[in-house]
PDB file of N, CA and C in Angstrom:
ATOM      1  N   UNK A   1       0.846  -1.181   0.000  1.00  0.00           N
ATOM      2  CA  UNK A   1       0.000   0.000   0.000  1.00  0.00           C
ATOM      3  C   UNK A   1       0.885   1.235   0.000  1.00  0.00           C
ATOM      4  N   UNK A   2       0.158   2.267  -0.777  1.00  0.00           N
ATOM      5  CA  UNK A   2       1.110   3.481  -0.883  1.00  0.00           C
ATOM      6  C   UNK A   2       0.454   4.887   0.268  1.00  0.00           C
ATOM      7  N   UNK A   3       1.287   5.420   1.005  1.00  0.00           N
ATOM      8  CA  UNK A   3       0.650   6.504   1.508  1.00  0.00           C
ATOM      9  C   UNK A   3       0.804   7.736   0.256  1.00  0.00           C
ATOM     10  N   UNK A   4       0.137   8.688   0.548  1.00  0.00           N
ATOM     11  CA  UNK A   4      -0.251   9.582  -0.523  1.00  0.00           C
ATOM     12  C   UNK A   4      -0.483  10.823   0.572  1.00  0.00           C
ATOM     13  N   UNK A   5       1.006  11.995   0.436  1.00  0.00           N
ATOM     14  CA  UNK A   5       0.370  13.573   0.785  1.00  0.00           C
ATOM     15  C   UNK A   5       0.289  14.632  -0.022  1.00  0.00           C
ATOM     16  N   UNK A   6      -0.824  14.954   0.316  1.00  0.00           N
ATOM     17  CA  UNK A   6      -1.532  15.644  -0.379  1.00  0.00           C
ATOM     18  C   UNK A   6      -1.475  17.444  -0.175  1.00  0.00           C
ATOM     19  N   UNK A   7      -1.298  17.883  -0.764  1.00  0.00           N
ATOM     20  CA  UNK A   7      -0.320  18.913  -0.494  1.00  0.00           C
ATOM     21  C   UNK A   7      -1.826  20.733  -0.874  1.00  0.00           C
ATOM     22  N   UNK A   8      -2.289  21.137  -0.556  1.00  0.00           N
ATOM     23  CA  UNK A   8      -3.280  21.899  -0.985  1.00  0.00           C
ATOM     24  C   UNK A   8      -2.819  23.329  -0.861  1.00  0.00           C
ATOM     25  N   UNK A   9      -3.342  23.879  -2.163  1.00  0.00           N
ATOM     26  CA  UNK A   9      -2.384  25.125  -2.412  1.00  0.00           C
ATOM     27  C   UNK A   9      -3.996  26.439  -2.840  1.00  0.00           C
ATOM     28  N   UNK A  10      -4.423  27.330  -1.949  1.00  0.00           N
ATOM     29  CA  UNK A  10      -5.297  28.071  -2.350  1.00  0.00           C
ATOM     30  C   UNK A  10      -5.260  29.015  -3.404  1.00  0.00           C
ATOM     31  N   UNK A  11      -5.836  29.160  -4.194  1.00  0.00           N
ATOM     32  CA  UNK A  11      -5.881  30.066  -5.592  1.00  0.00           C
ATOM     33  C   UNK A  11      -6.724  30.782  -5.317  1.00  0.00           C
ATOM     34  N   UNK A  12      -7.545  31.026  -4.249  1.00  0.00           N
ATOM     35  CA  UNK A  12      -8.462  32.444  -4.356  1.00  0.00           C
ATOM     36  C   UNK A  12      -8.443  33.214  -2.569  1.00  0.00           C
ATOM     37  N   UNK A  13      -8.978  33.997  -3.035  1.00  0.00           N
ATOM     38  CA  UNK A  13      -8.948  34.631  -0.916  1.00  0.00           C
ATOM     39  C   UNK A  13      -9.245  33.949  -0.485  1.00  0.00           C
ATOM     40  N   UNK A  14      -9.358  33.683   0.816  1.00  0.00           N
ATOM     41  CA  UNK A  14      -9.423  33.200   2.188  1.00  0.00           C
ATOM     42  C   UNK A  14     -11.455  33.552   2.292  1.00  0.00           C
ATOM     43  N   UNK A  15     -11.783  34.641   1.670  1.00  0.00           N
ATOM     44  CA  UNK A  15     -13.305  34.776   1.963  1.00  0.00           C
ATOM     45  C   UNK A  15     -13.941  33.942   0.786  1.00  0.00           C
ATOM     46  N   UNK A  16     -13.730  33.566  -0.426  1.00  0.00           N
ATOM     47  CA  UNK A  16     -14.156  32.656  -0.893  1.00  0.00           C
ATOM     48  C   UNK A  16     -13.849  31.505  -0.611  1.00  0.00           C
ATOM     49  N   UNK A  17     -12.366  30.686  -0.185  1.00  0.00           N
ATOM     50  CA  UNK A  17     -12.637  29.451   0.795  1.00  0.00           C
ATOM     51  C   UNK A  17     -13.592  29.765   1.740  1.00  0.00           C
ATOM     52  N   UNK A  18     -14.060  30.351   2.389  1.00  0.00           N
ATOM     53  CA  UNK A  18     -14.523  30.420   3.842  1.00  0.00           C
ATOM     54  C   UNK A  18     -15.829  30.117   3.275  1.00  0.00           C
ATOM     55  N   UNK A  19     -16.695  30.534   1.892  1.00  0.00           N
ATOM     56  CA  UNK A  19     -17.640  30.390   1.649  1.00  0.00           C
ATOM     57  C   UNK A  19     -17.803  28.546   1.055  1.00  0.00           C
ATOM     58  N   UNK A  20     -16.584  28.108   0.699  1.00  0.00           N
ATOM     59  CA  UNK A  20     -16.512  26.771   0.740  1.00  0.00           C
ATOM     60  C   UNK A  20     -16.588  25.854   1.554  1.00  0.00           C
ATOM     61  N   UNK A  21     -15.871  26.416   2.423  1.00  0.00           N
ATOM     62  CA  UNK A  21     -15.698  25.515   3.487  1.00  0.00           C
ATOM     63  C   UNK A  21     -16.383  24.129   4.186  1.00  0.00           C
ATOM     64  N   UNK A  22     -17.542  24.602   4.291  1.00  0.00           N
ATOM     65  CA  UNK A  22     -18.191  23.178   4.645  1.00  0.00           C
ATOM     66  C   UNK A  22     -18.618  22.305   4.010  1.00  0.00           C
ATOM     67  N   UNK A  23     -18.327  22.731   2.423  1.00  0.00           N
ATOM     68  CA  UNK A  23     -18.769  21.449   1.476  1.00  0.00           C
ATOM     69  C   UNK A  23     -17.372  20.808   1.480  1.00  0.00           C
ATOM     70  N   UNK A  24     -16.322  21.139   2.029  1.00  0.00           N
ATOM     71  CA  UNK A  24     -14.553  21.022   1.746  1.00  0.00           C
ATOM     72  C   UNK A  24     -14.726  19.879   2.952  1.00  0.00           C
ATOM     73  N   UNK A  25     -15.205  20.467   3.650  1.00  0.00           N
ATOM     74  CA  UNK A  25     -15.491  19.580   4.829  1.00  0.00           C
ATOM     75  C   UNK A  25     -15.899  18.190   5.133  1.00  0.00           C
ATOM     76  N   UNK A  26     -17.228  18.468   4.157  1.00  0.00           N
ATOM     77  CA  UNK A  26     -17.982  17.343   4.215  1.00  0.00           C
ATOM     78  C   UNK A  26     -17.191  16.436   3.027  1.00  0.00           C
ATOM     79  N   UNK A  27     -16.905  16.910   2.244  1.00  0.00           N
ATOM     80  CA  UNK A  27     -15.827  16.104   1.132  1.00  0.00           C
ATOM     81  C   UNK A  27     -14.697  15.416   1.768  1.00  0.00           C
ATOM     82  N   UNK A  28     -14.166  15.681   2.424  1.00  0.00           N
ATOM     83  CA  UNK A  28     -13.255  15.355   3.615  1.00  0.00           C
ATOM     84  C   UNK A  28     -13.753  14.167   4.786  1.00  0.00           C
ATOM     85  N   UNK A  29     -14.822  14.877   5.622  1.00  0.00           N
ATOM     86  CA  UNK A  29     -15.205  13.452   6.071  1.00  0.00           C
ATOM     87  C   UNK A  29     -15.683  12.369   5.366  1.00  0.00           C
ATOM     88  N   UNK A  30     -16.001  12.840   4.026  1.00  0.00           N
ATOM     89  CA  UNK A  30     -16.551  11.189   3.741  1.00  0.00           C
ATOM     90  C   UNK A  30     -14.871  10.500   3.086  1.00  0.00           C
ATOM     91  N   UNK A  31     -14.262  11.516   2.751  1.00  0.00           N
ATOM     92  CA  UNK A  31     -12.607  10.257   2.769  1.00  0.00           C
ATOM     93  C   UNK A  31     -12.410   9.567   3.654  1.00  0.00           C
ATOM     94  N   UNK A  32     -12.975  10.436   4.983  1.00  0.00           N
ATOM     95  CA  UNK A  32     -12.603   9.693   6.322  1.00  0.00           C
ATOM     96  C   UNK A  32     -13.141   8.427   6.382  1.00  0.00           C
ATOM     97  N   UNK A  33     -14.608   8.479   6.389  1.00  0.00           N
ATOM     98  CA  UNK A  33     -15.677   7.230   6.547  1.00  0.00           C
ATOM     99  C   UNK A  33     -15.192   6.517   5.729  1.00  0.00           C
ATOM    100  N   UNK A  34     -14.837   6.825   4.063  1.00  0.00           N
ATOM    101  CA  UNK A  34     -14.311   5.191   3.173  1.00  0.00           C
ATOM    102  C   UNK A  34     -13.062   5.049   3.539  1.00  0.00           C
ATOM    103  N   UNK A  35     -12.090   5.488   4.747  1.00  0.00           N
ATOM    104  CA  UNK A  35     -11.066   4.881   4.890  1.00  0.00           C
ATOM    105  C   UNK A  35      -9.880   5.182   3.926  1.00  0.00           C
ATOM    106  N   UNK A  36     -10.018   6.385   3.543  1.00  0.00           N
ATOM    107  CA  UNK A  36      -8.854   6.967   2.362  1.00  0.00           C
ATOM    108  C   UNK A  36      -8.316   7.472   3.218  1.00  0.00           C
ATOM    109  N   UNK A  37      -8.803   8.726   3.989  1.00  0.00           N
ATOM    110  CA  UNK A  37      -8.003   9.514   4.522  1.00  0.00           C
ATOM    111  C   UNK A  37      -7.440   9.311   5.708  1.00  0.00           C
ATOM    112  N   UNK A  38      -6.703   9.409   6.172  1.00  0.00           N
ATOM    113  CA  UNK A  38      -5.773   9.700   7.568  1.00  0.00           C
ATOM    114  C   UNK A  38      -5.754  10.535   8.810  1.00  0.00           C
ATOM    115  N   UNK A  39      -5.506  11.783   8.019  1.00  0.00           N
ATOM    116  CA  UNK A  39      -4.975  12.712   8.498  1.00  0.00           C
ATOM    117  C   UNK A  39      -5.203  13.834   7.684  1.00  0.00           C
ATOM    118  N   UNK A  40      -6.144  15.048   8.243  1.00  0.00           N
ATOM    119  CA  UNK A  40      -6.433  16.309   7.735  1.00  0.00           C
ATOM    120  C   UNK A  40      -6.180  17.662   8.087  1.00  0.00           C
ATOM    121  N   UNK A  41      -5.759  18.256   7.506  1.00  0.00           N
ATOM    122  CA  UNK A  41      -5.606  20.261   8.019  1.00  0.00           C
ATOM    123  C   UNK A  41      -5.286  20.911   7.769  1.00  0.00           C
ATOM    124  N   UNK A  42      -5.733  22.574   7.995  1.00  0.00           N
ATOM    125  CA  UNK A  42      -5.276  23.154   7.895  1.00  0.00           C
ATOM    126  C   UNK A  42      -3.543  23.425   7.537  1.00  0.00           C
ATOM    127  N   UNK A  43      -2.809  24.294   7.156  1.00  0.00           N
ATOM    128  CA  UNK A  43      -1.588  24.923   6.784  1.00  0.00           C
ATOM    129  C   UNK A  43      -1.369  26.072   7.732  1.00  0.00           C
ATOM    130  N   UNK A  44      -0.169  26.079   8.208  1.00  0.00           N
ATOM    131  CA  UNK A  44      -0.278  27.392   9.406  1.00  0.00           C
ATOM    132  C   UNK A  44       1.109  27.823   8.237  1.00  0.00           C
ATOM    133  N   UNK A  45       0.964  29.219   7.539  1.00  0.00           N
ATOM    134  CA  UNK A  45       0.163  30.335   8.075  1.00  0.00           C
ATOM    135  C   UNK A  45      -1.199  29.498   6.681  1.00  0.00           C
ATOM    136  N   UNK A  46      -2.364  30.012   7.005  1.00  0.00           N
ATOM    137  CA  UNK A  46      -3.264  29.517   6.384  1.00  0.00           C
ATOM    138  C   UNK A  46      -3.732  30.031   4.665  1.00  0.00           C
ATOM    139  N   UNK A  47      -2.782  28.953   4.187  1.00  0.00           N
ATOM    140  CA  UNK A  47      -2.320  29.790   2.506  1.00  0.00           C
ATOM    141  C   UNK A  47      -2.756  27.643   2.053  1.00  0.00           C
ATOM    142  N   UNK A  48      -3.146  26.962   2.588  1.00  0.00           N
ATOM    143  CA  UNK A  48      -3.910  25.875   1.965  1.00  0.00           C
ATOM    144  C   UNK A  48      -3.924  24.655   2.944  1.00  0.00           C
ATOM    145  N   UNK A  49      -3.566  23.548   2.805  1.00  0.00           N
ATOM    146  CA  UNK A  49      -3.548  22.144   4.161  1.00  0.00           C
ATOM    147  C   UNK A  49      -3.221  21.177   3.506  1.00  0.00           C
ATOM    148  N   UNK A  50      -3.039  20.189   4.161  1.00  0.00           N
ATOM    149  CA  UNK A  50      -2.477  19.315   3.685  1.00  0.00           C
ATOM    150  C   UNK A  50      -3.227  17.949   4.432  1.00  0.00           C
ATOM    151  N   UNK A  51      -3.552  16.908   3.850  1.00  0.00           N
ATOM    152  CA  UNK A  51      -4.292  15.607   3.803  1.00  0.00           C
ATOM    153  C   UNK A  51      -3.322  14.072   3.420  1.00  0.00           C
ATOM    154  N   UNK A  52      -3.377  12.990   4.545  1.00  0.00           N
ATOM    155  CA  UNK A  52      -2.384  12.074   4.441  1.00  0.00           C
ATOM    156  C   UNK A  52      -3.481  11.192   4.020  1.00  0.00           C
ATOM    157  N   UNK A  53      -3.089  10.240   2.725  1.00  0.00           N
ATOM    158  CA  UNK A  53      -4.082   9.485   2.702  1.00  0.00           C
ATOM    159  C   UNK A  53      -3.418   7.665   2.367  1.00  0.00           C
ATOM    160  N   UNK A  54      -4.133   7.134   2.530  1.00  0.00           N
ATOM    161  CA  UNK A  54      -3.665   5.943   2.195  1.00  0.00           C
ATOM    162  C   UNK A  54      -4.627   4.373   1.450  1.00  0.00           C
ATOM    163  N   UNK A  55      -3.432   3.943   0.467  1.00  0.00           N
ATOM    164  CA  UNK A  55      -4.454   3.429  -0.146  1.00  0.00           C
ATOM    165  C   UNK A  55      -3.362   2.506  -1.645  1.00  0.00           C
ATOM    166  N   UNK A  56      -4.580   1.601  -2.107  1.00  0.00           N
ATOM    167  CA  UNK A  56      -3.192   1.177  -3.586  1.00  0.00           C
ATOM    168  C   UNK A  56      -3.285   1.691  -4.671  1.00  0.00           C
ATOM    169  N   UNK A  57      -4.491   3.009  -4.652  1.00  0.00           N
ATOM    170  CA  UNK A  57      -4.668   3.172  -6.066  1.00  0.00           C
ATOM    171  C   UNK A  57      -3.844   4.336  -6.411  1.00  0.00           C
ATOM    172  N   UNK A  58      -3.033   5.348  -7.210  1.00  0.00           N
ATOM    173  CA  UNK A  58      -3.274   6.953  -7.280  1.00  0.00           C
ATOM    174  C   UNK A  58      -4.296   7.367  -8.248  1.00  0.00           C
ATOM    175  N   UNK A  59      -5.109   6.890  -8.809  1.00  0.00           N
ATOM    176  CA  UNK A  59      -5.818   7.334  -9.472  1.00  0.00           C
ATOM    177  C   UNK A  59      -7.143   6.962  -9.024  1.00  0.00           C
ATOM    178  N   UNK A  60      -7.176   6.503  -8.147  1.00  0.00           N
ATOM    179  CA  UNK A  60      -8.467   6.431  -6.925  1.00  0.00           C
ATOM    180  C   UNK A  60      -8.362   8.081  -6.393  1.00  0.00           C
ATOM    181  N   UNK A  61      -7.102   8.180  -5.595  1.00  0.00           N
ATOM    182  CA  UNK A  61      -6.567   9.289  -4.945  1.00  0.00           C
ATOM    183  C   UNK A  61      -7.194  10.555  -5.899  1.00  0.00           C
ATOM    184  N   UNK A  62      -6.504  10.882  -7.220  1.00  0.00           N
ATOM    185  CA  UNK A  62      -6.854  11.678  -8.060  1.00  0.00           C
ATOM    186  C   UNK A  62      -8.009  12.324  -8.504  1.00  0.00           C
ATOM    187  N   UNK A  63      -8.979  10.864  -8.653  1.00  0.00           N
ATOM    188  CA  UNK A  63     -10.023  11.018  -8.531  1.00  0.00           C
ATOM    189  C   UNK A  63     -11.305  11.570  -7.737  1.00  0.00           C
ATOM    190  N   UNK A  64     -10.462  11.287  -6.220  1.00  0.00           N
ATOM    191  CA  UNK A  64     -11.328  11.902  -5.119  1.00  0.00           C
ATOM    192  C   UNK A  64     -10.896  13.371  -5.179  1.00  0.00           C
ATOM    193  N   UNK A  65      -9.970  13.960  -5.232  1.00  0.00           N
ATOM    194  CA  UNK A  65      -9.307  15.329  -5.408  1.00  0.00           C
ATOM    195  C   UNK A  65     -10.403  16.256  -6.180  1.00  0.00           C
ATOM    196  N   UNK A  66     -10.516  15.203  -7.297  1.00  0.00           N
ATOM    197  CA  UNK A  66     -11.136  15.665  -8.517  1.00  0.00           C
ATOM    198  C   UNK A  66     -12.706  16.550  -8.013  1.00  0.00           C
ATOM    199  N   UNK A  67     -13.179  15.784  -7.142  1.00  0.00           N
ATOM    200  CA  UNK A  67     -14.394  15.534  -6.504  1.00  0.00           C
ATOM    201  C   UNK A  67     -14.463  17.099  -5.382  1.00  0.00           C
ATOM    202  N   UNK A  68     -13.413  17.401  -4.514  1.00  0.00           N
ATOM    203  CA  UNK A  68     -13.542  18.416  -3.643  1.00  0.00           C
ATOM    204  C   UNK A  68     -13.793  19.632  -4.309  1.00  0.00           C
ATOM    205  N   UNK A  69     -14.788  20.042  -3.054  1.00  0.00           N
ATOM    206  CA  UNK A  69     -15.680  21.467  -3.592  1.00  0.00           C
ATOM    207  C   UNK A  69     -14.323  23.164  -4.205  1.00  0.00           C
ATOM    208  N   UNK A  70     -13.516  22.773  -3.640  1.00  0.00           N
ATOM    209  CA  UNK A  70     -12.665  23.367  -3.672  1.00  0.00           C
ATOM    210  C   UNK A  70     -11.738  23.486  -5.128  1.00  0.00           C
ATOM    211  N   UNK A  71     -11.354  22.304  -5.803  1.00  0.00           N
ATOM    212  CA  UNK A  71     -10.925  22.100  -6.999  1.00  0.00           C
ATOM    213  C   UNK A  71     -12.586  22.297  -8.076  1.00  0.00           C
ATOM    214  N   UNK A  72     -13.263  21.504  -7.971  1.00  0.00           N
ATOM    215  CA  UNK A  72     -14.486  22.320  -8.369  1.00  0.00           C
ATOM    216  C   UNK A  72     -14.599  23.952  -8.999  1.00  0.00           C
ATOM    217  N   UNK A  73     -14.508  24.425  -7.491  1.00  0.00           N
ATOM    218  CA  UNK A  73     -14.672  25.957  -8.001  1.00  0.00           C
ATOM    219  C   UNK A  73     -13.103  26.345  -8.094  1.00  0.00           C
ATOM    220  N   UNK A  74     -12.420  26.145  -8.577  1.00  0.00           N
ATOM    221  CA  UNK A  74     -11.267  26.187  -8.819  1.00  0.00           C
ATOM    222  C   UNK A  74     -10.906  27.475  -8.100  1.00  0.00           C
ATOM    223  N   UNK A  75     -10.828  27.193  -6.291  1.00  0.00           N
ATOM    224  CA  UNK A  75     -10.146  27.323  -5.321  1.00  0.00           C
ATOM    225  C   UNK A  75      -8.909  27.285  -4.921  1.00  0.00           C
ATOM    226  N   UNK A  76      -8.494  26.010  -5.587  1.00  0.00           N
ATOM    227  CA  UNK A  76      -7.257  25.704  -4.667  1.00  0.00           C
ATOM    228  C   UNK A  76      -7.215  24.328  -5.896  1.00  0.00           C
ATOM    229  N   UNK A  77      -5.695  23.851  -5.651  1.00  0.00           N
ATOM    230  CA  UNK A  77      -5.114  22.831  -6.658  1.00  0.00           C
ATOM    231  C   UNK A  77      -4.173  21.956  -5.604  1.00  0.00           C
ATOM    232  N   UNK A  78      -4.032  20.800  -6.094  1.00  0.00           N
ATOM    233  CA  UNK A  78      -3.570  19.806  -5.233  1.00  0.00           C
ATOM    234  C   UNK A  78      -1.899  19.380  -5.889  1.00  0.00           C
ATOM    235  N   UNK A  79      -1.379  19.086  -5.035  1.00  0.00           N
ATOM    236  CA  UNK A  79      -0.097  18.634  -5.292  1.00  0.00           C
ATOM    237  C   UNK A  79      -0.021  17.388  -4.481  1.00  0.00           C
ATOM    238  N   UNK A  80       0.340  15.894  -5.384  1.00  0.00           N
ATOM    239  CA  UNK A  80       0.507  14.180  -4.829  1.00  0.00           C
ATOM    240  C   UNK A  80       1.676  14.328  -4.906  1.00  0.00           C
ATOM    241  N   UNK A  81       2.434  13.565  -3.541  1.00  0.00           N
ATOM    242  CA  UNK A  81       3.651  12.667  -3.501  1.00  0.00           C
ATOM    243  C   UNK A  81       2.922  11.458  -2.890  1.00  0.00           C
ATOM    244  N   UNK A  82       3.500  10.460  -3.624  1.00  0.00           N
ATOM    245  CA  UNK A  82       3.368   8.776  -3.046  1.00  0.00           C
ATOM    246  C   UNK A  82       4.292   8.280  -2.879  1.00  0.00           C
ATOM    247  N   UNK A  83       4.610   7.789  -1.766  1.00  0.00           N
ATOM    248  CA  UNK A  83       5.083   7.070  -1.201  1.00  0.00           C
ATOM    249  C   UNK A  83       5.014   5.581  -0.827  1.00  0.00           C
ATOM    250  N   UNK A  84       6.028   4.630  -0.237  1.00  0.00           N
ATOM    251  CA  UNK A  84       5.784   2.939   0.178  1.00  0.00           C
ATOM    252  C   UNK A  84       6.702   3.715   1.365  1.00  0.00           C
ATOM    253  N   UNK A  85       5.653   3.000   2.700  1.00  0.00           N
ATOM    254  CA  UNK A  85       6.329   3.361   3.522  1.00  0.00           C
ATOM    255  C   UNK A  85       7.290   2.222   3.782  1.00  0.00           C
ATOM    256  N   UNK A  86       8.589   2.093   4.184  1.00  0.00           N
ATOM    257  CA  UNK A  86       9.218   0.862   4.941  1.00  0.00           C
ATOM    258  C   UNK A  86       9.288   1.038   6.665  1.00  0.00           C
ATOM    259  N   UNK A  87       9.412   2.398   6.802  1.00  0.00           N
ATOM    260  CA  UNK A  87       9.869   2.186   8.385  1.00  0.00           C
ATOM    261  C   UNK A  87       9.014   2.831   8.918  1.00  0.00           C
ATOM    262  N   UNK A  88       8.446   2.794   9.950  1.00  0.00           N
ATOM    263  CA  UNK A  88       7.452   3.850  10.586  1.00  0.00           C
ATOM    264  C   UNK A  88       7.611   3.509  12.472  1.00  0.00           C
ATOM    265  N   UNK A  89       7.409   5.081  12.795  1.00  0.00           N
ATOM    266  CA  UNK A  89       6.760   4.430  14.571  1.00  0.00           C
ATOM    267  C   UNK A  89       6.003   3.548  14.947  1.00  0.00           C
ATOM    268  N   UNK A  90       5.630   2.357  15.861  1.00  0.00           N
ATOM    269  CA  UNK A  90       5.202   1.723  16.163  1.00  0.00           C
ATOM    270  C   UNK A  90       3.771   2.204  16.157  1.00  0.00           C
ATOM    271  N   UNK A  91       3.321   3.208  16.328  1.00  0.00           N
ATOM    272  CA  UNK A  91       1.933   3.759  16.364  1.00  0.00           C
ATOM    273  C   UNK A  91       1.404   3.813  15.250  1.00  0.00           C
ATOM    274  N   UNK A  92       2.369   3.924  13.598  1.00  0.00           N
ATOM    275  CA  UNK A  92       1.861   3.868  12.588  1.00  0.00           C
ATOM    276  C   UNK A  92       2.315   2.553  11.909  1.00  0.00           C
ATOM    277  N   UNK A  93       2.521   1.566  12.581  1.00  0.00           N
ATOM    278  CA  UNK A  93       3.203   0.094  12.415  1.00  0.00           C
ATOM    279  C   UNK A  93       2.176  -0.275  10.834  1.00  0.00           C
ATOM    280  N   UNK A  94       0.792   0.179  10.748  1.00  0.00           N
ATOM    281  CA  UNK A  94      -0.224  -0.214  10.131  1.00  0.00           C
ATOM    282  C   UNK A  94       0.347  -0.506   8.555  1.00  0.00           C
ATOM    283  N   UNK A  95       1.028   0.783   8.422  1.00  0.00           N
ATOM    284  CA  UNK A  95       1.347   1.222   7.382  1.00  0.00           C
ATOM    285  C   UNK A  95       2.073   0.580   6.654  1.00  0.00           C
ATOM    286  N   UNK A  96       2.686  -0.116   7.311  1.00  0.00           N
ATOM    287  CA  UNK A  96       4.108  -0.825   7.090  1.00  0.00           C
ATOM    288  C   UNK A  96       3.309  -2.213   6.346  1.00  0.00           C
ATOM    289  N   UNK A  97       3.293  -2.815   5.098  1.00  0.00           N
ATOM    290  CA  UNK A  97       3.487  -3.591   4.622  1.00  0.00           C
ATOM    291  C   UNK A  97       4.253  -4.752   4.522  1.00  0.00           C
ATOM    292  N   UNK A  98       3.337  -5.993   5.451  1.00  0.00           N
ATOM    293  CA  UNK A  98       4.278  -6.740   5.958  1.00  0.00           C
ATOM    294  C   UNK A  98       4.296  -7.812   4.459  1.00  0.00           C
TER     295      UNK A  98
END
């Protein structure tokens, strides 16, 4: 399995995300519920966020991207690195492909 971060880069003000926002949201938890996503948030200083996801496809990945309200209204644009993890903390042991 490959982890996948997801790198989110905003293309418009901060008051048109803000008017996004909760469809960004809800696009987001449902990665959560099918088990794509990981790990979600914000970017400090808040110029986009970044999303850990995991999974075997990238064009599963791509696809869901495709889907957020945010790329939609062409908000904000995504940047993938994938990765195979080999070594990880014991807390993320999961990851690790035995």
């Amino acid at each position: 399995m490959s982890v996948f971060m997801l790198s989110v880069d905003y293309l418009a003000p901060l008051e048109q995300i803000d008017q996004a926002l909760d469809a960004h949201r809800a696009w987001v938890d449902k990665g959560f519920q099918d088990g794509l996503f990981l790990l979600s948030g914000p970017k400090t200083p808040r110029t986009g966020g970044a999303i850990l996801a995991y999974g075997n496809d990238r064009a599963e990945v791509e696809a869901r991207i495709a889907e957020d309200p945010f790329v939609i209204g062409g908000l904000a644009r995504y940047t993938v690195h994938e990765m195979v993890p080999r070594t990880a903390d014991p807390r993320l042991a999961f990851l690790i492909d035995s």
